[in-house]
PDB file of N, CA and C in Angstrom:
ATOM      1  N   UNK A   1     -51.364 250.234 301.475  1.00  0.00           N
ATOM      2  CA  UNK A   1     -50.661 251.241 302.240  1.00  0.00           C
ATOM      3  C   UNK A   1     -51.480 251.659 303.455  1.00  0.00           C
ATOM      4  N   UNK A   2     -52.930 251.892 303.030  1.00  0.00           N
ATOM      5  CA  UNK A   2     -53.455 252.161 304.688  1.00  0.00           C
ATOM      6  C   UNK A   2     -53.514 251.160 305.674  1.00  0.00           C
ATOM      7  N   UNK A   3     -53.563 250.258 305.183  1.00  0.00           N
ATOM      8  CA  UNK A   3     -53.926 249.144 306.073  1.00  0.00           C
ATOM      9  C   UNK A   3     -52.678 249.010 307.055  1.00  0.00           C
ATOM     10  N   UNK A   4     -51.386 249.091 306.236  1.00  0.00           N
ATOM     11  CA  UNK A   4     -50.264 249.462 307.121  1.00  0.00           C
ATOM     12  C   UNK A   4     -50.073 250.650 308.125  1.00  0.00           C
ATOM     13  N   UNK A   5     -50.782 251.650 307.764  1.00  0.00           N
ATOM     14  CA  UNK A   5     -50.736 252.788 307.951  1.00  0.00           C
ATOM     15  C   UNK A   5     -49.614 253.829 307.552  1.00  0.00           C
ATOM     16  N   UNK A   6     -49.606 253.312 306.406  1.00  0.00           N
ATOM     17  CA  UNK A   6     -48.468 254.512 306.028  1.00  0.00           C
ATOM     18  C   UNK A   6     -49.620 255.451 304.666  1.00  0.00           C
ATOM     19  N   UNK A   7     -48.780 256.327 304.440  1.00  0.00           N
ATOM     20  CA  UNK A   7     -49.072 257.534 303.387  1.00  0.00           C
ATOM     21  C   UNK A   7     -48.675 257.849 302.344  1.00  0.00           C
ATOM     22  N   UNK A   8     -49.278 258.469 301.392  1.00  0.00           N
ATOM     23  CA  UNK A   8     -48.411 258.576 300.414  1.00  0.00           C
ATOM     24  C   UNK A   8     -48.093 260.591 300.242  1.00  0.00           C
ATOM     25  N   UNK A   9     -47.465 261.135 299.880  1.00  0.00           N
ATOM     26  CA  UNK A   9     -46.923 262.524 299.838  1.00  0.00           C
ATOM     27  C   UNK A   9     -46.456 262.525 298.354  1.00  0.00           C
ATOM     28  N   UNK A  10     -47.082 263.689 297.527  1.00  0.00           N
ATOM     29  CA  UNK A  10     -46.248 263.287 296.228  1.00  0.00           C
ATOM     30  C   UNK A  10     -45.518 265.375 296.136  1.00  0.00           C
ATOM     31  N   UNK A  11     -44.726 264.940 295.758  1.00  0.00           N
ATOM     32  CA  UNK A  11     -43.767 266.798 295.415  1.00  0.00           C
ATOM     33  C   UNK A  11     -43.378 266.613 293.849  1.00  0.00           C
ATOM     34  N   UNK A  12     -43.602 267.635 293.383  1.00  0.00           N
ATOM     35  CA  UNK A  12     -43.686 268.050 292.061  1.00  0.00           C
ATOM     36  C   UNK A  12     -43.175 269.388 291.886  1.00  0.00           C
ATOM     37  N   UNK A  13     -42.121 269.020 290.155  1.00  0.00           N
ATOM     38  CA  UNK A  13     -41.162 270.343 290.231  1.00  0.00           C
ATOM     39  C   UNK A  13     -42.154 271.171 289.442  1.00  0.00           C
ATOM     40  N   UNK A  14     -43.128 271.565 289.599  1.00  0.00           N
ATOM     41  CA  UNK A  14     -44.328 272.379 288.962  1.00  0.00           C
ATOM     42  C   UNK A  14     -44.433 273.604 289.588  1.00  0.00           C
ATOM     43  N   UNK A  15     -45.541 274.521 289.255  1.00  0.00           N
ATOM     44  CA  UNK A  15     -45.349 275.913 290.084  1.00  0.00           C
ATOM     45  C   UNK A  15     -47.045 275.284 291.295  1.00  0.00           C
ATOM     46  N   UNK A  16     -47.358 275.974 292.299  1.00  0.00           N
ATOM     47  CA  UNK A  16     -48.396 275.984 292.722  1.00  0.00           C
ATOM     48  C   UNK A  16     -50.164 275.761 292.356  1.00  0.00           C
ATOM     49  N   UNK A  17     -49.672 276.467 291.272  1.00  0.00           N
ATOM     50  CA  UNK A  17     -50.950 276.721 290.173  1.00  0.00           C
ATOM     51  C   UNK A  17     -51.310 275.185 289.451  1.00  0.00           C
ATOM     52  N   UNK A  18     -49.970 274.791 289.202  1.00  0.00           N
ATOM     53  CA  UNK A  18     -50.385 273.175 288.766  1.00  0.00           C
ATOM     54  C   UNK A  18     -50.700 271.844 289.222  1.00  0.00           C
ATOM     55  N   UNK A  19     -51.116 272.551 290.805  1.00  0.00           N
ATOM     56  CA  UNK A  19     -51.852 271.305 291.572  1.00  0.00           C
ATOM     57  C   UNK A  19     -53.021 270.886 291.398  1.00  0.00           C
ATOM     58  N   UNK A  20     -53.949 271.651 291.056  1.00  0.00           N
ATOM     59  CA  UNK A  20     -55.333 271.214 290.704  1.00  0.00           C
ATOM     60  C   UNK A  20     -55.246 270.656 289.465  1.00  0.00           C
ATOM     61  N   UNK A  21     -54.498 270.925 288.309  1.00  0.00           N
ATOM     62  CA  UNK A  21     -54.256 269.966 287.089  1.00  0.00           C
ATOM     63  C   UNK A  21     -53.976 268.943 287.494  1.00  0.00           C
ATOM     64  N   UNK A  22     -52.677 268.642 288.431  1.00  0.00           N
ATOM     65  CA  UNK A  22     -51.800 267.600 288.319  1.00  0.00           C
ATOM     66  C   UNK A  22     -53.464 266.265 289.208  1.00  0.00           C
ATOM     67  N   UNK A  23     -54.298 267.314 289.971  1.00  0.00           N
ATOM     68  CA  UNK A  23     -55.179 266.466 290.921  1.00  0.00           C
ATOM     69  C   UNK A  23     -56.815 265.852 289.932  1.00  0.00           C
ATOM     70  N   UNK A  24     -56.862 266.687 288.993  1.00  0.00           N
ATOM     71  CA  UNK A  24     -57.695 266.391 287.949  1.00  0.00           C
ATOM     72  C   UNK A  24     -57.110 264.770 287.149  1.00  0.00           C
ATOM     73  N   UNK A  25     -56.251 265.223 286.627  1.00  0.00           N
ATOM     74  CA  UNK A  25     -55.819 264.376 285.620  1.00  0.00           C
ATOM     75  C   UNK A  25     -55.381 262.702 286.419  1.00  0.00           C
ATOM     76  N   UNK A  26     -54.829 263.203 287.105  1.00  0.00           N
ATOM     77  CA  UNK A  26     -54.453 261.576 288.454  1.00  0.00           C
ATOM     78  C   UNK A  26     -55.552 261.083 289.538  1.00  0.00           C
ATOM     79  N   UNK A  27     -56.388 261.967 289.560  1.00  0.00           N
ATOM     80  CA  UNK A  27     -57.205 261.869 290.843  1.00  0.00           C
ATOM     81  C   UNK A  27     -56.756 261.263 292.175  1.00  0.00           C
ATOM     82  N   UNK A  28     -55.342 261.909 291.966  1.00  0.00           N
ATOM     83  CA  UNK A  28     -54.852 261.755 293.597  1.00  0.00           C
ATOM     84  C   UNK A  28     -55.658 262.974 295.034  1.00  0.00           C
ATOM     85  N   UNK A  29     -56.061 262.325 295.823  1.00  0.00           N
ATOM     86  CA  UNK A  29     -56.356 263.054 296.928  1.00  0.00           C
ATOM     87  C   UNK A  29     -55.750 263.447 297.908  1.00  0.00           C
ATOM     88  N   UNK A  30     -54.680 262.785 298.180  1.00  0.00           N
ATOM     89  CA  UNK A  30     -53.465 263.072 299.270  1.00  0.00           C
ATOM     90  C   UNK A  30     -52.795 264.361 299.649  1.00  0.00           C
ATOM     91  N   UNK A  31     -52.151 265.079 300.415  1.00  0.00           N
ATOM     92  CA  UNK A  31     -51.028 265.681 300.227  1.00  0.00           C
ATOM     93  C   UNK A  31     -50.180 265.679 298.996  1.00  0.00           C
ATOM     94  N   UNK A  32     -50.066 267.292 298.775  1.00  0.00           N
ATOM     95  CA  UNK A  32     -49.617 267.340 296.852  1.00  0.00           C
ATOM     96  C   UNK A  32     -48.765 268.957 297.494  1.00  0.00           C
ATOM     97  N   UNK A  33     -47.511 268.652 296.954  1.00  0.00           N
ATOM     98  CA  UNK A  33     -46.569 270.189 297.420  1.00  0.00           C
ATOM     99  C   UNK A  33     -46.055 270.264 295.810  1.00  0.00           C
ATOM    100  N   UNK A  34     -45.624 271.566 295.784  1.00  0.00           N
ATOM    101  CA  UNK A  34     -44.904 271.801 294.421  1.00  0.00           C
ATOM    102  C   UNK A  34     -43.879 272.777 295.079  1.00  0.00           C
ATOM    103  N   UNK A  35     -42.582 272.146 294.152  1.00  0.00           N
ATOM    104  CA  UNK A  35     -41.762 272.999 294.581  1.00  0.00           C
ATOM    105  C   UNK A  35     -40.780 273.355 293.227  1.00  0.00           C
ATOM    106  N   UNK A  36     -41.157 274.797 292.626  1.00  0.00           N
ATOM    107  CA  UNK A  36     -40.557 274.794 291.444  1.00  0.00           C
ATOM    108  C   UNK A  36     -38.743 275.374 291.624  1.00  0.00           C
ATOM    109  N   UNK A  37     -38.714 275.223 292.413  1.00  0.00           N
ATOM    110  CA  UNK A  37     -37.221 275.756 293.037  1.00  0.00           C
ATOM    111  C   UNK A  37     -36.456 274.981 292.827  1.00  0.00           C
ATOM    112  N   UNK A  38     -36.876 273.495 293.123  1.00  0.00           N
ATOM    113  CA  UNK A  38     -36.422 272.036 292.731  1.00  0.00           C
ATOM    114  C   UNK A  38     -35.400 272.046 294.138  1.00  0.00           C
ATOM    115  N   UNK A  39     -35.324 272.623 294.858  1.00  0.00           N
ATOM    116  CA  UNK A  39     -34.826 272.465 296.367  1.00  0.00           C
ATOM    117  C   UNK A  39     -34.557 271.404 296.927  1.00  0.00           C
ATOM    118  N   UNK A  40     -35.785 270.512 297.317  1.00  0.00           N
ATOM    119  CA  UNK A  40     -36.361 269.492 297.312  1.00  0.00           C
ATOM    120  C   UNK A  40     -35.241 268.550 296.655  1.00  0.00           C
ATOM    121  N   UNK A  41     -35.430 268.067 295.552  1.00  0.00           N
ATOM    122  CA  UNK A  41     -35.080 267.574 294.728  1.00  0.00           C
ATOM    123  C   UNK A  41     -33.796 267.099 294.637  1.00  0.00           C
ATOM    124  N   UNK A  42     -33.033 268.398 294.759  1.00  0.00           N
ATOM    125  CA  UNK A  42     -31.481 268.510 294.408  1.00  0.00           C
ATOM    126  C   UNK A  42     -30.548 268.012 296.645  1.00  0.00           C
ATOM    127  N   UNK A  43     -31.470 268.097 297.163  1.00  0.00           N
ATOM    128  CA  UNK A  43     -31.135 267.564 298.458  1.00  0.00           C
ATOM    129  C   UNK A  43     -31.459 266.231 298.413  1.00  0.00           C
ATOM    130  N   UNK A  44     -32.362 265.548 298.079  1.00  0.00           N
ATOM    131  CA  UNK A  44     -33.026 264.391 297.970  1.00  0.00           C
ATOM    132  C   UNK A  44     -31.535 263.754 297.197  1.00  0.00           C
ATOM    133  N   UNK A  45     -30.782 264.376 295.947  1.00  0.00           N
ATOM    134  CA  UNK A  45     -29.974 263.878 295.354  1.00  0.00           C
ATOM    135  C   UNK A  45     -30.671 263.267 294.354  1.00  0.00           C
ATOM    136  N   UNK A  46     -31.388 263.413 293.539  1.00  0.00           N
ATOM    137  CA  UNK A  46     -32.259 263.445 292.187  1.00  0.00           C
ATOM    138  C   UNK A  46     -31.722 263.755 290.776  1.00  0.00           C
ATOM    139  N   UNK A  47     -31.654 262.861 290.277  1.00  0.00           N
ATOM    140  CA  UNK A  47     -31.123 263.351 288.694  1.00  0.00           C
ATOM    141  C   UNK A  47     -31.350 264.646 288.095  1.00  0.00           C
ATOM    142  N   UNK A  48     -30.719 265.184 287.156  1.00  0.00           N
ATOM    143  CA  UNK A  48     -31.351 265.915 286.621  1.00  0.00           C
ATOM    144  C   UNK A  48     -30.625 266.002 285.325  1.00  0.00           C
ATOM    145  N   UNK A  49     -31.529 266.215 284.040  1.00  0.00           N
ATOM    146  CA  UNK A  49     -30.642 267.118 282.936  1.00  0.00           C
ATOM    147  C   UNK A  49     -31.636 266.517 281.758  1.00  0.00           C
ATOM    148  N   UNK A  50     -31.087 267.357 280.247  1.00  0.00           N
ATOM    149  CA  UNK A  50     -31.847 266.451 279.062  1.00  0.00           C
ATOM    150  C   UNK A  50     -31.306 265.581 278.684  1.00  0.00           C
ATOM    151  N   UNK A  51     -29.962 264.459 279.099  1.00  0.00           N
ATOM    152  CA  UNK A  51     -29.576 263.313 278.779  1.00  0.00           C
ATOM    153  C   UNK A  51     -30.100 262.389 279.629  1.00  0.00           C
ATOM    154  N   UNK A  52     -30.714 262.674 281.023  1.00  0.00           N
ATOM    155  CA  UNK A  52     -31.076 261.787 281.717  1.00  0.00           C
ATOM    156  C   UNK A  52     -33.207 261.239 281.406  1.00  0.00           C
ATOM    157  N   UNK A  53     -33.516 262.913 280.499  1.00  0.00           N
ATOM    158  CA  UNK A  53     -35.181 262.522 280.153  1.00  0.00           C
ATOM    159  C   UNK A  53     -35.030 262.232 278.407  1.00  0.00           C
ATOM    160  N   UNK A  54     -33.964 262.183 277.944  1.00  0.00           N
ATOM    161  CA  UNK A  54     -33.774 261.931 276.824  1.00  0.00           C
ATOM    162  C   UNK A  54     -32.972 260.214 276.634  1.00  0.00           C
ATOM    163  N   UNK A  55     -32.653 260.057 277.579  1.00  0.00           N
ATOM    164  CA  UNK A  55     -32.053 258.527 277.674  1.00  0.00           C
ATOM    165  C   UNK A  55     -32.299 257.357 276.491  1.00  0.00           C
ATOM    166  N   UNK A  56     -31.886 256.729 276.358  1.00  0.00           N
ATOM    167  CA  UNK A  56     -31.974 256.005 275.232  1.00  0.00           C
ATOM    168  C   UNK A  56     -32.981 255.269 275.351  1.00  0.00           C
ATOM    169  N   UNK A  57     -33.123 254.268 277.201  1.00  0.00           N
ATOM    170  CA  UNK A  57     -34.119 253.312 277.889  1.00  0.00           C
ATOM    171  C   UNK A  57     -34.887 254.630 278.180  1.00  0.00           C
ATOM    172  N   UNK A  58     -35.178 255.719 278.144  1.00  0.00           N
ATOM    173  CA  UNK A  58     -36.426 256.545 278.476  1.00  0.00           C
ATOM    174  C   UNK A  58     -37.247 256.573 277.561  1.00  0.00           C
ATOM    175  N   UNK A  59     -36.465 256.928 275.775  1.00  0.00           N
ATOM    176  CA  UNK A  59     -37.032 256.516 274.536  1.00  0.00           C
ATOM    177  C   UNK A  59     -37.566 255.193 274.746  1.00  0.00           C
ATOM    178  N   UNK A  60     -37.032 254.120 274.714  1.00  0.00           N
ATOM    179  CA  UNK A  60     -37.571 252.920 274.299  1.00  0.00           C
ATOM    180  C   UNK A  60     -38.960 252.679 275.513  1.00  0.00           C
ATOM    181  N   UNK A  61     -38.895 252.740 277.006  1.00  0.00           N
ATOM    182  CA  UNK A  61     -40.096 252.358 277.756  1.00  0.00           C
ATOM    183  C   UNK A  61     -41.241 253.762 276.958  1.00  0.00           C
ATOM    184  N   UNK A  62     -40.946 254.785 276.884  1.00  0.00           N
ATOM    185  CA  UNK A  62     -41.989 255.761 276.053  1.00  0.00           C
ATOM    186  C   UNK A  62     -42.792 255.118 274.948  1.00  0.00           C
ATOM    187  N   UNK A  63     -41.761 254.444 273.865  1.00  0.00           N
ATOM    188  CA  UNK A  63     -42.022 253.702 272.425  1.00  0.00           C
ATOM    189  C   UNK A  63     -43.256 252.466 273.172  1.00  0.00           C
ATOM    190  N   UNK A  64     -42.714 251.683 274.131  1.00  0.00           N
ATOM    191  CA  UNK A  64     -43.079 250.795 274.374  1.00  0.00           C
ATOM    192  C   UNK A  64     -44.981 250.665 275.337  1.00  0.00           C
ATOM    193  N   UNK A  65     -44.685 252.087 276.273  1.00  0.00           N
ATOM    194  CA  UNK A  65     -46.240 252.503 276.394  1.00  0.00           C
ATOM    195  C   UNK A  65     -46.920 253.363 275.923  1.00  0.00           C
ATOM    196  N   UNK A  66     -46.510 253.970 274.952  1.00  0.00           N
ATOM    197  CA  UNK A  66     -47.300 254.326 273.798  1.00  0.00           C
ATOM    198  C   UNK A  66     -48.200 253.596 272.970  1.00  0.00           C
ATOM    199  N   UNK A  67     -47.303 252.153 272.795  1.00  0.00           N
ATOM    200  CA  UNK A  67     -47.852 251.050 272.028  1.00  0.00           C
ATOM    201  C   UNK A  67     -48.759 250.392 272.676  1.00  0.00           C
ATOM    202  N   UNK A  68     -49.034 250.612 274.329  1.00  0.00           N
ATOM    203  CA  UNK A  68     -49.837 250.156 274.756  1.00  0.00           C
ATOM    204  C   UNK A  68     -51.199 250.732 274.735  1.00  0.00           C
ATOM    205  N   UNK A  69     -50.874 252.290 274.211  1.00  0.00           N
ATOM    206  CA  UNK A  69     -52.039 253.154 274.553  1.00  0.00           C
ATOM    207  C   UNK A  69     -51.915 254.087 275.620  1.00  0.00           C
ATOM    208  N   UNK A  70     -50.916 254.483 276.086  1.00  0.00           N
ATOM    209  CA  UNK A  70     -50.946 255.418 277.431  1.00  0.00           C
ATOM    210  C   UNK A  70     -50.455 256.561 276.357  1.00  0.00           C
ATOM    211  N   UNK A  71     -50.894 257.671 276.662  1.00  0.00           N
ATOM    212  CA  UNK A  71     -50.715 258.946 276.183  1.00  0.00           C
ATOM    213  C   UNK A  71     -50.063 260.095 277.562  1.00  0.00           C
ATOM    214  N   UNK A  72     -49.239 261.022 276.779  1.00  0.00           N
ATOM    215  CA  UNK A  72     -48.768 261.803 278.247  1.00  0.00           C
ATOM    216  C   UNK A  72     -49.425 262.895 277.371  1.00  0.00           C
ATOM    217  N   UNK A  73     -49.602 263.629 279.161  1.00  0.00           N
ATOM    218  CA  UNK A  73     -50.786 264.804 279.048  1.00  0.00           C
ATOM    219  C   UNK A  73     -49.997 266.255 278.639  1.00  0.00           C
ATOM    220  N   UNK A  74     -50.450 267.435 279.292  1.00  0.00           N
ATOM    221  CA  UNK A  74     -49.658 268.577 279.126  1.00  0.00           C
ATOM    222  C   UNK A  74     -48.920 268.266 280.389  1.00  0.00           C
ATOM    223  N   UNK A  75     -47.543 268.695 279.725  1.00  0.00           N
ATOM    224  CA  UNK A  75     -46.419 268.518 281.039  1.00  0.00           C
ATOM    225  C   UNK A  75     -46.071 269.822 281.348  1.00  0.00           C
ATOM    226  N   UNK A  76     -46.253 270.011 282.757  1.00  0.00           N
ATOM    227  CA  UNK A  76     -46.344 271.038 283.651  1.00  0.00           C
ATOM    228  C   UNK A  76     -44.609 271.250 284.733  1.00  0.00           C
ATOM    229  N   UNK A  77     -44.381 271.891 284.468  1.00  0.00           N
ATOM    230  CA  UNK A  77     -42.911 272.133 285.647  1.00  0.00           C
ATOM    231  C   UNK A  77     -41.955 271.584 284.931  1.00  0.00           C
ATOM    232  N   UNK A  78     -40.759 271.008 285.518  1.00  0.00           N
ATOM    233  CA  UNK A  78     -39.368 271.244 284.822  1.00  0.00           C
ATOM    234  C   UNK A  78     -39.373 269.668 284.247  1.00  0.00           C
ATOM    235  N   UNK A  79     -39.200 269.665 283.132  1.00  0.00           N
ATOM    236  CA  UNK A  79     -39.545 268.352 282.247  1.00  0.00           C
ATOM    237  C   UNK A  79     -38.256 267.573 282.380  1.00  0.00           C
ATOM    238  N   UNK A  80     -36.688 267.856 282.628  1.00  0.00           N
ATOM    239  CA  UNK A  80     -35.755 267.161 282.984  1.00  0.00           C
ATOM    240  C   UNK A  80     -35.338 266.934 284.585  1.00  0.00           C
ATOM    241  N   UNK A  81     -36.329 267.130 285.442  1.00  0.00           N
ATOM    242  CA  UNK A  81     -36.363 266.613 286.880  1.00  0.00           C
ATOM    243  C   UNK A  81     -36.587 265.253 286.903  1.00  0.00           C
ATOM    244  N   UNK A  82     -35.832 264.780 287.260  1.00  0.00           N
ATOM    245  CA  UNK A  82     -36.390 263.021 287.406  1.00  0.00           C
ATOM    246  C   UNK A  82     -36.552 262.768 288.602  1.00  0.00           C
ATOM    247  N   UNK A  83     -37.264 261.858 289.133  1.00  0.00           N
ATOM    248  CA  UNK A  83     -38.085 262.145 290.792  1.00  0.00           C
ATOM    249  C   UNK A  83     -37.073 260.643 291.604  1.00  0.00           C
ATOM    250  N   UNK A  84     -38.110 260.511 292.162  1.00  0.00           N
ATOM    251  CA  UNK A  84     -37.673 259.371 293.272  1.00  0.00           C
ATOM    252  C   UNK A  84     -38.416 259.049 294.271  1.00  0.00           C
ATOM    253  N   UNK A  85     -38.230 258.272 294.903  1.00  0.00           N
ATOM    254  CA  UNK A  85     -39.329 257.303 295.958  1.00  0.00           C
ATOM    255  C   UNK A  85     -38.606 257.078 297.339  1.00  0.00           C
ATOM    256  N   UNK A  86     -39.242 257.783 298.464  1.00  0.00           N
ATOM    257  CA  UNK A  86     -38.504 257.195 299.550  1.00  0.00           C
ATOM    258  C   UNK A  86     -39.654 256.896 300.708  1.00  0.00           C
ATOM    259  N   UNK A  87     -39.283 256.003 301.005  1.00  0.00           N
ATOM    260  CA  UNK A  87     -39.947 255.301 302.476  1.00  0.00           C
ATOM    261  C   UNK A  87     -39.230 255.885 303.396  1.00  0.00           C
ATOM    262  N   UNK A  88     -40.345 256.608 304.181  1.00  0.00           N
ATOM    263  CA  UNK A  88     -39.684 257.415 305.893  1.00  0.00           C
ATOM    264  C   UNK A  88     -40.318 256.489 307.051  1.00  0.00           C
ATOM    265  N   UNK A  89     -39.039 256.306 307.999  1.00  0.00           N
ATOM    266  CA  UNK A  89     -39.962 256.176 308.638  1.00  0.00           C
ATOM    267  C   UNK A  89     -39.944 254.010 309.103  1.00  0.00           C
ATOM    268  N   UNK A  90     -39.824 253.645 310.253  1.00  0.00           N
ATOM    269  CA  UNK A  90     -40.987 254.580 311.431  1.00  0.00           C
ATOM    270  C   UNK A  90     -39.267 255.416 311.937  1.00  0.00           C
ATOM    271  N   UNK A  91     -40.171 256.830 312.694  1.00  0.00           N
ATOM    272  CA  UNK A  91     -39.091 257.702 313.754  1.00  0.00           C
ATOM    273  C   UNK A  91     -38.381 258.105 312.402  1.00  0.00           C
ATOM    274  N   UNK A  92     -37.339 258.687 312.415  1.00  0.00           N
ATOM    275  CA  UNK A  92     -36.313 259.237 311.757  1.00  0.00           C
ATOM    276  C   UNK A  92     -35.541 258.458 310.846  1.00  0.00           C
ATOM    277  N   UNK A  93     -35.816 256.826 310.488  1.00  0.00           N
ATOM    278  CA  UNK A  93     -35.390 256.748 309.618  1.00  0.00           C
ATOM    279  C   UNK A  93     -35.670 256.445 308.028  1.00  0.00           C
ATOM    280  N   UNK A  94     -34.556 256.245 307.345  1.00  0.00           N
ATOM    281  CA  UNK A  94     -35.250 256.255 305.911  1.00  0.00           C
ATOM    282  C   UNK A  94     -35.252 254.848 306.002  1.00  0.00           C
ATOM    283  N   UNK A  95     -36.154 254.255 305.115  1.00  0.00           N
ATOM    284  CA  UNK A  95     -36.507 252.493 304.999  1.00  0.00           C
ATOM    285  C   UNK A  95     -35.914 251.677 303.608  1.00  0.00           C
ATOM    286  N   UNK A  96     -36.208 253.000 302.579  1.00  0.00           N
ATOM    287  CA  UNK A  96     -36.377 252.868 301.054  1.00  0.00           C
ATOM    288  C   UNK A  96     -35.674 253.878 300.669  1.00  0.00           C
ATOM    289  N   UNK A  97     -35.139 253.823 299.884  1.00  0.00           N
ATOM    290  CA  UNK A  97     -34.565 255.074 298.659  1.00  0.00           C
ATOM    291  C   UNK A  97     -34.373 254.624 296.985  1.00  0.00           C
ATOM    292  N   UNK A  98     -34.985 255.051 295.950  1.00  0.00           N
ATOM    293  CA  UNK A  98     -34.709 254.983 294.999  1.00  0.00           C
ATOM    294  C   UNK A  98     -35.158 256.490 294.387  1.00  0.00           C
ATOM    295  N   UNK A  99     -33.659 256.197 293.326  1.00  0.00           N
ATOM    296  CA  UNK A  99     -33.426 257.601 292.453  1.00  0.00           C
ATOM    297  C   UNK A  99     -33.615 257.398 291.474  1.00  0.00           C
ATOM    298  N   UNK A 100     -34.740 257.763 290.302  1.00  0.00           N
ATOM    299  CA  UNK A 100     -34.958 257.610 288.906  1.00  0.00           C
ATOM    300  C   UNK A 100     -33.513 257.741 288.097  1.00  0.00           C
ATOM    301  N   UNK A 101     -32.865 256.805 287.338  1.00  0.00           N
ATOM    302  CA  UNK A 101     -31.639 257.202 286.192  1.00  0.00           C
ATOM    303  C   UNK A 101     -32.063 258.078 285.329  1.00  0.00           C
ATOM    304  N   UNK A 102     -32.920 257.595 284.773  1.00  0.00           N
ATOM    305  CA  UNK A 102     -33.965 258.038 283.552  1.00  0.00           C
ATOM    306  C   UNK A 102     -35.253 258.488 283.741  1.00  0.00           C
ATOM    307  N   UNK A 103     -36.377 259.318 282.673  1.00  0.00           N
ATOM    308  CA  UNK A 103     -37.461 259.196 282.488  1.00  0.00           C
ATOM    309  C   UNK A 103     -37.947 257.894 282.460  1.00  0.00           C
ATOM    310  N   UNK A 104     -38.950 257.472 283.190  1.00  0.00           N
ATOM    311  CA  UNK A 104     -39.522 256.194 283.045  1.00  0.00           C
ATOM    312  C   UNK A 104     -38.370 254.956 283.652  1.00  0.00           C
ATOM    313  N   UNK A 105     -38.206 255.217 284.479  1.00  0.00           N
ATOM    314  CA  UNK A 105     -36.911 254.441 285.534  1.00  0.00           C
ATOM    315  C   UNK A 105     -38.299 254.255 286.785  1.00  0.00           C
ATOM    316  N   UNK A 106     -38.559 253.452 287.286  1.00  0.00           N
ATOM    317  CA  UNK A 106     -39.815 253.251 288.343  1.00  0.00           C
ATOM    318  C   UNK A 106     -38.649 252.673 289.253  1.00  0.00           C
ATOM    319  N   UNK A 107     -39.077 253.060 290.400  1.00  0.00           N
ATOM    320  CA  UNK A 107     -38.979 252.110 291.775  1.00  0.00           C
ATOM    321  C   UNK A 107     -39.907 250.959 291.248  1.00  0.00           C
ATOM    322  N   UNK A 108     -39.353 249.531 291.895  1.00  0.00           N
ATOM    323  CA  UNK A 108     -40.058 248.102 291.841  1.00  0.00           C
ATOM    324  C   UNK A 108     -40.905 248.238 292.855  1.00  0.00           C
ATOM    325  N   UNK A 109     -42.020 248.245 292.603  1.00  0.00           N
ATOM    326  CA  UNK A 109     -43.320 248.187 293.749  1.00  0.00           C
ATOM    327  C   UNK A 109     -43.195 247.541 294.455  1.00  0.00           C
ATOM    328  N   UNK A 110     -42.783 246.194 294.391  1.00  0.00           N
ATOM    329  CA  UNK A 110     -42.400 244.790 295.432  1.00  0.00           C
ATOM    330  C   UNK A 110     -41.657 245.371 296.398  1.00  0.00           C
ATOM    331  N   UNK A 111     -40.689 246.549 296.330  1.00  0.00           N
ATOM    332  CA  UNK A 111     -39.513 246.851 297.152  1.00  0.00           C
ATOM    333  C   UNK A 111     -40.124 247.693 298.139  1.00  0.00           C
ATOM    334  N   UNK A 112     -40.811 248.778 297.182  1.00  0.00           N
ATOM    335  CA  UNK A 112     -41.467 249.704 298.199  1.00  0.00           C
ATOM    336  C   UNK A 112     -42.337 249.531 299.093  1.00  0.00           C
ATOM    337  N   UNK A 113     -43.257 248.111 298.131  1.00  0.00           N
ATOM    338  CA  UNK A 113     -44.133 248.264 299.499  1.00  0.00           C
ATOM    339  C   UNK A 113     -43.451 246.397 300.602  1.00  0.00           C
ATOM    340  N   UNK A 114     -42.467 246.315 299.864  1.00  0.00           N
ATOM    341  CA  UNK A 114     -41.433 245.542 301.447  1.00  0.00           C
ATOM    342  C   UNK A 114     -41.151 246.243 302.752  1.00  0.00           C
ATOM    343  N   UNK A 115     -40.909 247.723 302.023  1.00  0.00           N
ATOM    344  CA  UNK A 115     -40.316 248.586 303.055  1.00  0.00           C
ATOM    345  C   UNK A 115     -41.213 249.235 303.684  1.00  0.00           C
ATOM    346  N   UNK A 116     -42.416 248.958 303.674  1.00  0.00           N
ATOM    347  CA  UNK A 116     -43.567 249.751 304.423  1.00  0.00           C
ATOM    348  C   UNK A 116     -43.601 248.990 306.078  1.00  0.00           C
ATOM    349  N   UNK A 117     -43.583 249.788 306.872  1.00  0.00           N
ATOM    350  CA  UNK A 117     -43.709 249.094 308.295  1.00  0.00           C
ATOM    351  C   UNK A 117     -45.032 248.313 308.160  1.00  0.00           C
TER     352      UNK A 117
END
């Protein structure tokens, strides 16, 4: 991503207070906003609800990296927000858009970083 020169920005439906957790535990350094209003979110056009973090494929990829050994930490902010990935940019437009269905629904990395200028 730098080499392209693009950035990464991450927003989280957490309160303020849970940025230094969220920066401990990930050791992300970047730009980190929280917006527990979910504002954000619900403009972006973002899933939301407990059928969409309760999903059947949210269970099974959970079952499935569990078994690998990944453990989830204390979860901080609204636990049925499901996020999304967008490439801005260059100028005003969007490049990329993906909307999580589910918990554990990823954007394909191949795509995102296609769409990087």
């Amino acid at each position: 991503m730098d080499r392209r020169g693009a950035g990464l920005i991450v927003v989280g439906p957490g309160k303020p207070e849970h940025l230094k957790g969220f920066r401990e535990v990930t050791r992300f350094a970047g730009p980190l906003y929280a917006d527990p209003s979910l504002a954000s979110f619900r403009v972006a056009g973002l899933a939301y609800g407990w059928s969409r973090t309760f999903h059947p494929r949210s269970i099974l990829k959970g079952m499935r990296a569990f078994a690998a050994g990944f453990r989830q930490g204390v979860r901080r902010g609204n636990p049925v927000q499901q996020g999304g990935v967008f490439v801005l940019g260059p100028g005003d437009r969007v490049s990329y858009e993906w909307r999580d269905r589910f918990a554990g629904d990823h954007a394909p990395l191949p795509a995102v970083l296609a769409a990087l200028p």
